[in-house]
N, C-alpha and C. Protein backbone atom coordinates (compact mmCIF):
# COMPACT_ATOMS: atom_id res chain seq x y z
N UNK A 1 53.38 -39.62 -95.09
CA UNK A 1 53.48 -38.47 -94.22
C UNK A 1 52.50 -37.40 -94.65
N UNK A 2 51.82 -36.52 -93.62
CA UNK A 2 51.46 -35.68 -93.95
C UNK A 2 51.81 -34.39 -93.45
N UNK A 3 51.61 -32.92 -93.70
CA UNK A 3 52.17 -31.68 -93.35
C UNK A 3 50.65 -31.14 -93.03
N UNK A 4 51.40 -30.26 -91.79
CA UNK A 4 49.76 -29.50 -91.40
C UNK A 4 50.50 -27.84 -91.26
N UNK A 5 50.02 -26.52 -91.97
CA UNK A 5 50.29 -25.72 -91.97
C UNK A 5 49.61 -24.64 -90.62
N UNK A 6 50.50 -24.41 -89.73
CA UNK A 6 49.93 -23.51 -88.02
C UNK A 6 49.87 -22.20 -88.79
N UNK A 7 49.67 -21.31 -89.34
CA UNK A 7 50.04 -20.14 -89.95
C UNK A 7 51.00 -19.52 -90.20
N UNK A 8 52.36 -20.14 -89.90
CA UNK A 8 53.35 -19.79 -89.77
C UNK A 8 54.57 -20.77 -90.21
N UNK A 9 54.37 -22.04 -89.79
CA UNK A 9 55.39 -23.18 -90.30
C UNK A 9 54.54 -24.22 -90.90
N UNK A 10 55.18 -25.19 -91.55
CA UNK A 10 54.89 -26.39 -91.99
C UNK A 10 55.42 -27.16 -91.14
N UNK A 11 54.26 -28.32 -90.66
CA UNK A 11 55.25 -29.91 -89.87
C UNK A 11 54.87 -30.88 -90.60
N UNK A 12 55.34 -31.79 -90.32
CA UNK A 12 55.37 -32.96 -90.62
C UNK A 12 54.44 -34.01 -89.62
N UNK A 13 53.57 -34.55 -90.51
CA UNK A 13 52.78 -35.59 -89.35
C UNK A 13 52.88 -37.21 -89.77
N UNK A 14 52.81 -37.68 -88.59
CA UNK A 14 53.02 -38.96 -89.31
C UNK A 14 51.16 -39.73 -89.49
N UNK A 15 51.31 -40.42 -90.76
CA UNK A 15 50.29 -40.44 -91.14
C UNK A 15 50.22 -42.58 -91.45
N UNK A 16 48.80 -43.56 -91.53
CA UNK A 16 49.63 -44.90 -91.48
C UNK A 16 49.82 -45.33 -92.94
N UNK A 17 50.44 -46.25 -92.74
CA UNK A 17 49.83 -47.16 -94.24
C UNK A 17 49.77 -48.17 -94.11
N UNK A 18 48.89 -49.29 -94.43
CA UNK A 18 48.32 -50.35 -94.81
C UNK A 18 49.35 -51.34 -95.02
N UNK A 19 50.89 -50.96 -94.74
CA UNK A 19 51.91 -52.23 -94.61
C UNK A 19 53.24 -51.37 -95.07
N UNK A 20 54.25 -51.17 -94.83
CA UNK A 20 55.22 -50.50 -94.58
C UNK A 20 56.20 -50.99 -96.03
N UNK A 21 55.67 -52.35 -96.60
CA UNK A 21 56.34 -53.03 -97.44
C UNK A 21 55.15 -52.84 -99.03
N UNK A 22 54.85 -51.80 -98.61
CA UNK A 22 53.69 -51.61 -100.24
C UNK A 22 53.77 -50.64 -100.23
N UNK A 23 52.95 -49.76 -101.45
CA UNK A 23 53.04 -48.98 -102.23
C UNK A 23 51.85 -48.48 -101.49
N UNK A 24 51.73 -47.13 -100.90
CA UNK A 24 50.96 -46.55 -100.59
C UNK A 24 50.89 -44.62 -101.09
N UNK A 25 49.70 -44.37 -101.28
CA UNK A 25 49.69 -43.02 -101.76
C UNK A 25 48.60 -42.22 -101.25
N UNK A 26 48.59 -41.07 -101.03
CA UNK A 26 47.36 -40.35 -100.97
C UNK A 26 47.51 -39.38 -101.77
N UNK A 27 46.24 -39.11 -102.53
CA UNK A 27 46.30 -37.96 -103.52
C UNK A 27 45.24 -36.79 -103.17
N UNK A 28 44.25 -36.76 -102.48
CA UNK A 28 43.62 -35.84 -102.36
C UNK A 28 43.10 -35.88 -100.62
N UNK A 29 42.77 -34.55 -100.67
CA UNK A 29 42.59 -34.01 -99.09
C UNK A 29 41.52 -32.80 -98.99
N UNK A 30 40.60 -32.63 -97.88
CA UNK A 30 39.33 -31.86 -97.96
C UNK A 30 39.04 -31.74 -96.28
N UNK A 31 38.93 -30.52 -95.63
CA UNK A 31 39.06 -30.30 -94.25
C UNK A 31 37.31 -29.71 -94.41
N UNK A 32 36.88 -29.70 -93.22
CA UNK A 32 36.09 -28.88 -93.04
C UNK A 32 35.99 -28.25 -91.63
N UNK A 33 37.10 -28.61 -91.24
CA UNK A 33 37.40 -27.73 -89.86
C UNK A 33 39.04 -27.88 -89.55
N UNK A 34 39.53 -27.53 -88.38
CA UNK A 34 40.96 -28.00 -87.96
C UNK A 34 41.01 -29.41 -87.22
N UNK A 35 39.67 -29.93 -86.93
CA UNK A 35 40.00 -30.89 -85.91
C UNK A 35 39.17 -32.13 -86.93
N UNK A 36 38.59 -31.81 -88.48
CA UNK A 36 38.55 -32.79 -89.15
C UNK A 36 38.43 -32.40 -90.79
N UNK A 37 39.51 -33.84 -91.03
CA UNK A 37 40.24 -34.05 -92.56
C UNK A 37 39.82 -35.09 -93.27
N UNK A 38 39.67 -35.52 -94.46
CA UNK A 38 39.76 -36.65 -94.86
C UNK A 38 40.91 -36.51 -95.70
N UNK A 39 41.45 -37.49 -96.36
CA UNK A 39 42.57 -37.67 -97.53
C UNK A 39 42.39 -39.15 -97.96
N UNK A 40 42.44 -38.69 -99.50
CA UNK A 40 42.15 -40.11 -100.34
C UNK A 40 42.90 -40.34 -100.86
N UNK A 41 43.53 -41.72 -101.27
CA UNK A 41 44.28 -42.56 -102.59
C UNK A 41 44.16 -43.56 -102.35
N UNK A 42 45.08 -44.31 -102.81
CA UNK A 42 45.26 -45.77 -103.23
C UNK A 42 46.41 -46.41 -102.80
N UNK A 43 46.46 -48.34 -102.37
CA UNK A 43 47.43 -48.94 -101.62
C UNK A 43 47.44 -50.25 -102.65
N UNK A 44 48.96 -50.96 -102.45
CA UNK A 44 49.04 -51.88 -103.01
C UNK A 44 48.21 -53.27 -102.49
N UNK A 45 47.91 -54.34 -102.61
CA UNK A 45 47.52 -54.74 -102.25
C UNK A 45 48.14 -56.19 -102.22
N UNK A 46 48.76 -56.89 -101.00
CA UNK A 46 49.97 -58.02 -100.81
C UNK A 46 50.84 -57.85 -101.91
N UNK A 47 51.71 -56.82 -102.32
CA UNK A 47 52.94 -56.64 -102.96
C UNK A 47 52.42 -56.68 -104.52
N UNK A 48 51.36 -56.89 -105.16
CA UNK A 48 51.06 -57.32 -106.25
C UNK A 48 50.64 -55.28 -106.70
N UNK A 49 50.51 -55.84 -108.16
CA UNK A 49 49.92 -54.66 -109.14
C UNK A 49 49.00 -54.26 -108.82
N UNK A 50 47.94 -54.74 -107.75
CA UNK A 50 46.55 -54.01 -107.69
C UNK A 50 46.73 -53.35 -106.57
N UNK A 51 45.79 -52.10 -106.90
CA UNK A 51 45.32 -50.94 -105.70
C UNK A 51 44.05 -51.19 -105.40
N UNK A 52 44.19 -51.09 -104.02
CA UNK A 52 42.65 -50.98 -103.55
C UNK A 52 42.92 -48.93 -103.29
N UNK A 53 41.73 -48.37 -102.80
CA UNK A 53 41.21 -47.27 -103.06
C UNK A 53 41.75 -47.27 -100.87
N UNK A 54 42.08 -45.78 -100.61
CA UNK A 54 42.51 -45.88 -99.16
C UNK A 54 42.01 -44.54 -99.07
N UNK A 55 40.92 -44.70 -97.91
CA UNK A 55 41.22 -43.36 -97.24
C UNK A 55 41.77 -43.01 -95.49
N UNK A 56 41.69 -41.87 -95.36
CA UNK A 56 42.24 -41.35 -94.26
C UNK A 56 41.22 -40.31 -93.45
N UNK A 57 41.43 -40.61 -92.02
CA UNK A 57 40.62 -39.11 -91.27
C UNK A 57 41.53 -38.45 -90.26
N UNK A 58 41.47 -37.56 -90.26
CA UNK A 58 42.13 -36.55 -89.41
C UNK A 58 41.74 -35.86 -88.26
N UNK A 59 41.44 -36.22 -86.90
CA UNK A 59 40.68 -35.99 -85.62
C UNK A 59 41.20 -34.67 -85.14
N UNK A 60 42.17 -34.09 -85.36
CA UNK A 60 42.76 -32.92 -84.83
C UNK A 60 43.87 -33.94 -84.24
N UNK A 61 43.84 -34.64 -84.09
CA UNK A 61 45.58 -35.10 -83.29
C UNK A 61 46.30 -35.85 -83.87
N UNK A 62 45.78 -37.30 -84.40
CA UNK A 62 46.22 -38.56 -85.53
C UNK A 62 45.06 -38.44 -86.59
N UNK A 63 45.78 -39.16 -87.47
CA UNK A 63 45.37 -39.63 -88.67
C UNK A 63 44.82 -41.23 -88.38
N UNK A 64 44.18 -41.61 -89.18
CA UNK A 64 43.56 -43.36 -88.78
C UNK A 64 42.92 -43.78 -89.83
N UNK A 65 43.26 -44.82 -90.57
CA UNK A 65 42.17 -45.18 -91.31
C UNK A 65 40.86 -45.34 -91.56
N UNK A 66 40.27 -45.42 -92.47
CA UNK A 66 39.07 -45.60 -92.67
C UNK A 66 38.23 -46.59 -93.64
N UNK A 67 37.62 -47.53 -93.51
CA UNK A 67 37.10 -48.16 -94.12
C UNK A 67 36.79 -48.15 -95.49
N UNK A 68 36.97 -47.86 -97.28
CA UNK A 68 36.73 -47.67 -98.01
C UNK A 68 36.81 -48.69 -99.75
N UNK A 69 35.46 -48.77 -99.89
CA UNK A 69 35.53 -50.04 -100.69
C UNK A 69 35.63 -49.47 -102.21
N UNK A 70 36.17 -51.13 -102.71
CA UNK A 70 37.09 -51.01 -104.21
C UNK A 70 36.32 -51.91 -104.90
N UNK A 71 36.18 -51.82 -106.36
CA UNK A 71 35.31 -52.58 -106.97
C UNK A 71 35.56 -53.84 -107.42
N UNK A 72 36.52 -54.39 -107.28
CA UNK A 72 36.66 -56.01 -106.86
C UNK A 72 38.59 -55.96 -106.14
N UNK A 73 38.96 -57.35 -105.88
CA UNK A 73 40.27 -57.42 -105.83
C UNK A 73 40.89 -57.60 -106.65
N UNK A 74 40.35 -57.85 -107.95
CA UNK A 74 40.93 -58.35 -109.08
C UNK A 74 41.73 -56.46 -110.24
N UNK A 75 41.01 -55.86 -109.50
CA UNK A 75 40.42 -54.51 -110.48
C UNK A 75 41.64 -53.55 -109.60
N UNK A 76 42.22 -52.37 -110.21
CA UNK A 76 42.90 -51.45 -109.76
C UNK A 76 42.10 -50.44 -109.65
N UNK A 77 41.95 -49.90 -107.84
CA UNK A 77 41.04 -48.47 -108.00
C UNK A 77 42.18 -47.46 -106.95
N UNK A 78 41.88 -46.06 -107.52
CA UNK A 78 42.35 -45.07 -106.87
C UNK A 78 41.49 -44.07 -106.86
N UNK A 79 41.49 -43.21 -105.55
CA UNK A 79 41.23 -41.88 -105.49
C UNK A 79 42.27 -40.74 -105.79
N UNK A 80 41.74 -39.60 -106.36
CA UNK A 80 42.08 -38.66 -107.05
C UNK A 80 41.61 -37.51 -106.54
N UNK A 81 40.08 -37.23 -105.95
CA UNK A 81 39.80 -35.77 -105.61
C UNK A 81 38.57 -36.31 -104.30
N UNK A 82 38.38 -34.90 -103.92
CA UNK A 82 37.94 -35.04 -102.50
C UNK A 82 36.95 -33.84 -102.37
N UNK A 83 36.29 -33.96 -101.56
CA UNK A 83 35.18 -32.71 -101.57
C UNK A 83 34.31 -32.78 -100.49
N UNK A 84 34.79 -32.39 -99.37
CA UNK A 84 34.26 -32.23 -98.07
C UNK A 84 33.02 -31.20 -97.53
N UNK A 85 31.56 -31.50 -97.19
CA UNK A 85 30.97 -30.50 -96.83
C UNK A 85 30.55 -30.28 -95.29
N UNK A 86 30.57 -31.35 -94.60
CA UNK A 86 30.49 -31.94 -93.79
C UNK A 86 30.88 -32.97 -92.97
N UNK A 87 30.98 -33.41 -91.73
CA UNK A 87 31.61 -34.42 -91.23
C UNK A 87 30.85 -35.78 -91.48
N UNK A 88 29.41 -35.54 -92.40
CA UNK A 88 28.50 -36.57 -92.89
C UNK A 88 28.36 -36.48 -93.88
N UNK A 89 29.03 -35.46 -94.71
CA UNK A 89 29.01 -36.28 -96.80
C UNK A 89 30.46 -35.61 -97.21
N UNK A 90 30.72 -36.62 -98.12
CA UNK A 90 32.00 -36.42 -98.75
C UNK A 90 31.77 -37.06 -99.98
N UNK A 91 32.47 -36.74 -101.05
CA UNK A 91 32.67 -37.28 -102.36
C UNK A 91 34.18 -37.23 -102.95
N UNK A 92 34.38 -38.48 -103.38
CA UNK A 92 35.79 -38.43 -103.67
C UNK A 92 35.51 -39.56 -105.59
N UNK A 93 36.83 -39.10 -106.02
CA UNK A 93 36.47 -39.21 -107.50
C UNK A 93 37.64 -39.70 -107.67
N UNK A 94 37.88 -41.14 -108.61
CA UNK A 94 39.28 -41.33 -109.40
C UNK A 94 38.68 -42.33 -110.65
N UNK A 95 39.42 -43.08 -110.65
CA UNK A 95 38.93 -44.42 -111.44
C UNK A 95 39.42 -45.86 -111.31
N UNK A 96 39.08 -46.89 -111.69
CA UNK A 96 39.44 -48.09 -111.80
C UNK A 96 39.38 -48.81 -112.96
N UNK A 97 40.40 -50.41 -112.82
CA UNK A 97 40.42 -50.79 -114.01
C UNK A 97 40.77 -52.29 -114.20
N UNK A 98 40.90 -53.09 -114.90
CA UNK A 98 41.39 -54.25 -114.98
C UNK A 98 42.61 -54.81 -115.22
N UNK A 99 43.79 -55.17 -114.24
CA UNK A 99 44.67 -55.50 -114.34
C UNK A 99 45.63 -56.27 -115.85
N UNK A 100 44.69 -56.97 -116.29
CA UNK A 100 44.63 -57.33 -117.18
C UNK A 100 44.42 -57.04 -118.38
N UNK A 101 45.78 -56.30 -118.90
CA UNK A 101 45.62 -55.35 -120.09
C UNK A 101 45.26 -56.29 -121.40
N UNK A 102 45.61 -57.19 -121.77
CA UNK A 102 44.88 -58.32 -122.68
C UNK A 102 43.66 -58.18 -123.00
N UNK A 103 42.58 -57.57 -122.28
CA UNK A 103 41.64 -57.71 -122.15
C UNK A 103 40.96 -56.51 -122.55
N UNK A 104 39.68 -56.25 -123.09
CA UNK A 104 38.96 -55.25 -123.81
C UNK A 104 38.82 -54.06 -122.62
N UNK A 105 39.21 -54.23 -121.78
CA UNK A 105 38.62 -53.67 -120.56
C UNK A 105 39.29 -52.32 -120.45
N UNK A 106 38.94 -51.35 -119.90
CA UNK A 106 39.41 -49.57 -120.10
C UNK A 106 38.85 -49.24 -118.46
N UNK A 107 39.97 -48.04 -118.53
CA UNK A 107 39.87 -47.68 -117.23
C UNK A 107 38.48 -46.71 -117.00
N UNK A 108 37.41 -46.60 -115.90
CA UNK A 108 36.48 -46.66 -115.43
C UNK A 108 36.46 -45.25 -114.69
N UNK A 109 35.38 -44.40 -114.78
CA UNK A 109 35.03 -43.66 -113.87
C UNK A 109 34.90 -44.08 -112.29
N UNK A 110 35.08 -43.66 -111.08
CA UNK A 110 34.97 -44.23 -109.74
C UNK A 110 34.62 -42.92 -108.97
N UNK A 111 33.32 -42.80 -108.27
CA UNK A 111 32.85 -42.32 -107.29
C UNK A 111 32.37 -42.67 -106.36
N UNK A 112 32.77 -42.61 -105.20
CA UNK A 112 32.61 -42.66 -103.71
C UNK A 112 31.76 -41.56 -103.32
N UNK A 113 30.95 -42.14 -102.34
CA UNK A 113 30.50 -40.79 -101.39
C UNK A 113 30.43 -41.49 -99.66
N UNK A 114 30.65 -40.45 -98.87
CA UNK A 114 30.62 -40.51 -97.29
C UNK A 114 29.75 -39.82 -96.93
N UNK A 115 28.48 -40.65 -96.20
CA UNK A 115 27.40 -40.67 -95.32
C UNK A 115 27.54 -40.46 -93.94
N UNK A 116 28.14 -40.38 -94.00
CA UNK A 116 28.86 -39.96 -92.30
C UNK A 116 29.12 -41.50 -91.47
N UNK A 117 28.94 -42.20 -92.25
CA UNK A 117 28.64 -43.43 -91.40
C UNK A 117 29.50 -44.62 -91.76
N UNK A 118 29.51 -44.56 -93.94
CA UNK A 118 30.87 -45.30 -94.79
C UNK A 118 30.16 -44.80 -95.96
N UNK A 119 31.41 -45.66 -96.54
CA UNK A 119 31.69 -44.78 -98.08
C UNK A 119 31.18 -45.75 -98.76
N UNK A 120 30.26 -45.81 -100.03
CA UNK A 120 29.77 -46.62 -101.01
C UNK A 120 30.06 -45.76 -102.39
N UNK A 121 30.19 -46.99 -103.34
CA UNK A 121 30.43 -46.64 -104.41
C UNK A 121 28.92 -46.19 -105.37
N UNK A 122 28.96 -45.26 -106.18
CA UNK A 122 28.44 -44.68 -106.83
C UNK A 122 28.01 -44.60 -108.03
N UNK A 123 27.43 -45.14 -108.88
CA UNK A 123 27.66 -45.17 -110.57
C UNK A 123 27.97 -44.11 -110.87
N UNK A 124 28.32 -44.05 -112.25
CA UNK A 124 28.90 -42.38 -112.92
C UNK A 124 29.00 -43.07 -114.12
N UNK A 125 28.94 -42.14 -114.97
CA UNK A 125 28.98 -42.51 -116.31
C UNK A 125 30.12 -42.49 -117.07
N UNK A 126 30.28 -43.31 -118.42
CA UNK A 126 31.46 -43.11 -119.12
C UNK A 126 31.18 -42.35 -120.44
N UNK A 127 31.85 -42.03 -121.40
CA UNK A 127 31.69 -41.43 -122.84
C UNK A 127 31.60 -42.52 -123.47
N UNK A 128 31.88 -43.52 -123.27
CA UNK A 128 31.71 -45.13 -124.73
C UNK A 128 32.36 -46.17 -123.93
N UNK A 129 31.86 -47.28 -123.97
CA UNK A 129 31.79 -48.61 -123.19
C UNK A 129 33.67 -48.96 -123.39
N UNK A 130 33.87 -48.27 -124.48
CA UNK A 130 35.26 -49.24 -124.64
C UNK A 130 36.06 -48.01 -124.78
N UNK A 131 36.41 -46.87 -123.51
CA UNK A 131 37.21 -45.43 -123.69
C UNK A 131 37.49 -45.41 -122.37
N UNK A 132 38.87 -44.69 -122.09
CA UNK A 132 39.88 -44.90 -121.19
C UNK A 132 39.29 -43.43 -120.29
N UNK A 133 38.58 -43.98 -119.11
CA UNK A 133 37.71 -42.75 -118.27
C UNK A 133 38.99 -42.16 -117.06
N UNK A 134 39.20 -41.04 -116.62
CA UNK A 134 39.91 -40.67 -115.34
C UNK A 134 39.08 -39.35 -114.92
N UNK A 135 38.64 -39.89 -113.54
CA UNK A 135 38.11 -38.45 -112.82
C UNK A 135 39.20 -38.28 -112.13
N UNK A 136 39.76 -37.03 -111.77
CA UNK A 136 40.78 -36.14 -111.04
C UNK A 136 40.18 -35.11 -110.07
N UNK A 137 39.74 -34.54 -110.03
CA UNK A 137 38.82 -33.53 -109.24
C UNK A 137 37.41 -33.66 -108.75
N UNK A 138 37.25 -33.30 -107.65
CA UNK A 138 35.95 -32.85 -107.74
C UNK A 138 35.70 -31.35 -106.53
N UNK A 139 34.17 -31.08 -106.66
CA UNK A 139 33.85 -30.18 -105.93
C UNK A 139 32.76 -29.81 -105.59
N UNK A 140 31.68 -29.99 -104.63
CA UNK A 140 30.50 -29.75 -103.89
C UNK A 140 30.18 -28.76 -103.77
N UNK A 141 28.38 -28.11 -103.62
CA UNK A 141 28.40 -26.75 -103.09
C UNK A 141 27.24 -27.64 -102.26
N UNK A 142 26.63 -29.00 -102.52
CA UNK A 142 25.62 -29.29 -101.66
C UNK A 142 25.66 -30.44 -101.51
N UNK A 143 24.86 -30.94 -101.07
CA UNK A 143 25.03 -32.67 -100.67
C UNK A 143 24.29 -33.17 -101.89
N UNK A 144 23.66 -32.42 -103.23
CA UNK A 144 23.31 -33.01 -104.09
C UNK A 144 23.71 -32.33 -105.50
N UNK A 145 24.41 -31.66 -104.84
CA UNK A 145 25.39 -30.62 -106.36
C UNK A 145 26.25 -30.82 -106.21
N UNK A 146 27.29 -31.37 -107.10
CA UNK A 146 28.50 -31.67 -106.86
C UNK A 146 29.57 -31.32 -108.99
N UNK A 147 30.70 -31.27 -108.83
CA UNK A 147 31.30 -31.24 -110.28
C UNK A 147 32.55 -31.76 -109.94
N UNK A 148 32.97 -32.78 -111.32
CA UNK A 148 34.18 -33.71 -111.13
C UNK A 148 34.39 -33.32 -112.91
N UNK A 149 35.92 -33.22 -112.56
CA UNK A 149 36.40 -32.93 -113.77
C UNK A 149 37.64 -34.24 -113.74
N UNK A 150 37.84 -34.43 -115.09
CA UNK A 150 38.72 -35.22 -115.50
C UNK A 150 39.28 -35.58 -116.95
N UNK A 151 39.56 -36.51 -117.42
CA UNK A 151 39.69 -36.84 -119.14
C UNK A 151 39.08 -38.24 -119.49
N UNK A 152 39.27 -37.92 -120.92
CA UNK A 152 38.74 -39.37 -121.64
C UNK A 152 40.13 -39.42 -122.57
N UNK A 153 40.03 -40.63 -122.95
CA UNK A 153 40.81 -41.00 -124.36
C UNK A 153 39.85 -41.78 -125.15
N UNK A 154 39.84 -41.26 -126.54
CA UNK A 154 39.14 -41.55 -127.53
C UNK A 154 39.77 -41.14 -128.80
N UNK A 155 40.86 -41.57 -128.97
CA UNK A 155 42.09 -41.40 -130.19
C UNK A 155 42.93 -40.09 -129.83
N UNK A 156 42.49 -38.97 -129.09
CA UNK A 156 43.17 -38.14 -128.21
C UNK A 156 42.64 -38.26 -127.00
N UNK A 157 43.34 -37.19 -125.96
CA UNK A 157 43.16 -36.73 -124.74
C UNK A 157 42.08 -35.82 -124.93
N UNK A 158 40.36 -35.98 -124.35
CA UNK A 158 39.63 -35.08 -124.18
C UNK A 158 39.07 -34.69 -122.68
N UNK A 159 38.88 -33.29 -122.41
CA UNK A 159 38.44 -32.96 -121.13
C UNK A 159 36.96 -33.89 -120.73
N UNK A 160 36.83 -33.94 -119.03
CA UNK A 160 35.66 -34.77 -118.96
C UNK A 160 34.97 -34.21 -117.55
N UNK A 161 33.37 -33.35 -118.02
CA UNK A 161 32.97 -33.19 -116.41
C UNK A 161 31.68 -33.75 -116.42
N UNK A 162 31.84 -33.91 -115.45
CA UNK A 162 30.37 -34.82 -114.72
C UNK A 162 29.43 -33.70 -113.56
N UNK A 163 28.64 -33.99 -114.23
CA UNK A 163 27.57 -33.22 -112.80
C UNK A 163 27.02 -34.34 -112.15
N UNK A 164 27.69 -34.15 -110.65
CA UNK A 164 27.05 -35.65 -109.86
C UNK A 164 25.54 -34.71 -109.00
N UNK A 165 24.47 -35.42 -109.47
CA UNK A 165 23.29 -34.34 -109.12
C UNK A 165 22.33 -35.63 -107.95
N UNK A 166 21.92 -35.40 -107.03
CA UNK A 166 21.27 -36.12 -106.16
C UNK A 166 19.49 -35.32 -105.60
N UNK A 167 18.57 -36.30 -105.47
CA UNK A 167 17.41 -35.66 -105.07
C UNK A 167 17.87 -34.20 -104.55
N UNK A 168 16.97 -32.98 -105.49
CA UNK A 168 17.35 -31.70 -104.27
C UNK A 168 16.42 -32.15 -103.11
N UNK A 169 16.61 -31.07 -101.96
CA UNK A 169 16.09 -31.53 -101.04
C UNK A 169 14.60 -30.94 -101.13
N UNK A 170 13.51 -31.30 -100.19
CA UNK A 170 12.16 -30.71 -100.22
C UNK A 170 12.38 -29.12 -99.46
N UNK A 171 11.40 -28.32 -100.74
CA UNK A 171 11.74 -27.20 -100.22
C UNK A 171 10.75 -26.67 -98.93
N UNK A 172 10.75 -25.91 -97.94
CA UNK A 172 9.75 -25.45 -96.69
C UNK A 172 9.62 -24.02 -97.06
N UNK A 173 7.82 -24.46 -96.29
CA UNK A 173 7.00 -23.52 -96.44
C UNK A 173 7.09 -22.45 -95.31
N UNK A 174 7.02 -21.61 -94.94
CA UNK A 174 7.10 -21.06 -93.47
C UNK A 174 5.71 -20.19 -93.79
N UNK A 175 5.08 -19.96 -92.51
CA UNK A 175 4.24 -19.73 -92.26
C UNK A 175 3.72 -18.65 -90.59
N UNK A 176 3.13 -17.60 -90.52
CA UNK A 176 2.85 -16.85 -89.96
C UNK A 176 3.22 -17.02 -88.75
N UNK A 177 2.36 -17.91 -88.62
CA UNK A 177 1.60 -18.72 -87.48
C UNK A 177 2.75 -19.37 -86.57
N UNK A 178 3.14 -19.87 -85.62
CA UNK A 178 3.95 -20.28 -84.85
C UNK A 178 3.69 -21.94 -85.09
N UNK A 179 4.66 -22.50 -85.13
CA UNK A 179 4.83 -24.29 -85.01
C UNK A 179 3.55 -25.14 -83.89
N UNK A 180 2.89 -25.77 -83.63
CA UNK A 180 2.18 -25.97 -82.20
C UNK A 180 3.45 -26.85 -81.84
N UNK A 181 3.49 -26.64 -80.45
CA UNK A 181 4.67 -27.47 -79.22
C UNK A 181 3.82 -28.83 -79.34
N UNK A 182 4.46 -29.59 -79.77
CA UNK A 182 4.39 -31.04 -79.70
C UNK A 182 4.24 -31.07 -78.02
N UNK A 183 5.54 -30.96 -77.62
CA UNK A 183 5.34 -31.37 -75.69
C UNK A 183 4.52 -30.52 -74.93
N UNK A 184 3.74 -29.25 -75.26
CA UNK A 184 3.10 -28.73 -74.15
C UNK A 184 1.92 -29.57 -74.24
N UNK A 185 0.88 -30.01 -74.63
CA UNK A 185 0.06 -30.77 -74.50
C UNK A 185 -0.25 -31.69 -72.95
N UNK A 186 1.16 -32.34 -72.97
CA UNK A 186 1.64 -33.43 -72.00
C UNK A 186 1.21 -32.62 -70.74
N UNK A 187 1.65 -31.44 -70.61
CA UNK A 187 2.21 -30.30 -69.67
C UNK A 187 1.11 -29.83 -68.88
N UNK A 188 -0.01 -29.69 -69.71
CA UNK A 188 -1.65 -29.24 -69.66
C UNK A 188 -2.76 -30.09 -68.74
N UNK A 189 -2.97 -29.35 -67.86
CA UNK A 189 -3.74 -30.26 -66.42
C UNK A 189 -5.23 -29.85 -66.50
């Protein structure tokens, strides 16, 4: 379920999940208008221990899924934070891990980003190949500045931020002179 606040009350919306008989969650949410939302977490996947990574969009009327990929089926991934700038980039942050605690394997930094188009996964870095990574937050001021906070374990609990940094963009020159009209040319007898 989700709640949408009118300025005055809280309701209740109904929101889906991925099978009525699993474990479904959303943990983070990022609007950039009233008539669009995203919200991220994680779903069980056929009754078993693994999560795949779930998100959600919000049209102004329903909620509906959205396409969002997990780094294998074998692997547990969730989202944790969300960071909306646009209805064409988003970044969302949690981690993943290997079901299989037997195994040398530690839970993983996980970043997503939304192109307006789908969500691909992201590298991000860890503190040491064999240390227990969780991103929880994040937060954008551009489509190539971004900050995700979270923890490590490395014999304690230590704080963990990441600067997710992408090509800045090319900067423009402006100039006196007026643009020439591409189409008047055509126009010219």
């Amino acid at each position: 379920m989700a709640q949408v606040w009118n300025g005055s009350n809280w309701s209740m919306q109904s929101a889906p999940s991925f099978s009525p008989t699993e474990d479904n969650y959303l943990e983070a949410l990022s609007c950039v208008s009233a008539s669009w939302c995203v919200a991220a977490g994680a779903h069980t996947i056929n009754n078993e221990d693994v999560y795949e990574t779930m998100v959600q969009v919000w049209d102004g009327s329903t909620w509906s899924m959205q396409a969002s990929p997990s780094t294998s089926q074998t692997e547990s991934n969730y989202l944790f934070g969300m960071s909306c700038l646009s209805v064409s980039f988003c970044v969302s942050v949690g981690e993943y891990h290997d079901n299989d605690y037997s195994t040398s394997t530690y839970q993983r930094s996980l970043v997503e980003v939304w192109d307006g188009s789908a969500w691909t996964i992201q590298p991000s870095p860890s503190p040491g190949p064999q240390v227990r990574t969780n991103m929880n937050s994040v937060s954008c001021v551009s489509d190539w500045q971004c900050s995700a906070v979270g923890d490590y374990l490395d014999g304690t609990f230590k704080t963990l931020v990441l600067a997710l940094t992408g090509p800045e963009p090319p900067t423009t020159t402006t100039t006196s002179a007026p643009p020439a009209d591409p189409v008047a040319p055509a126009f010219t007898g």
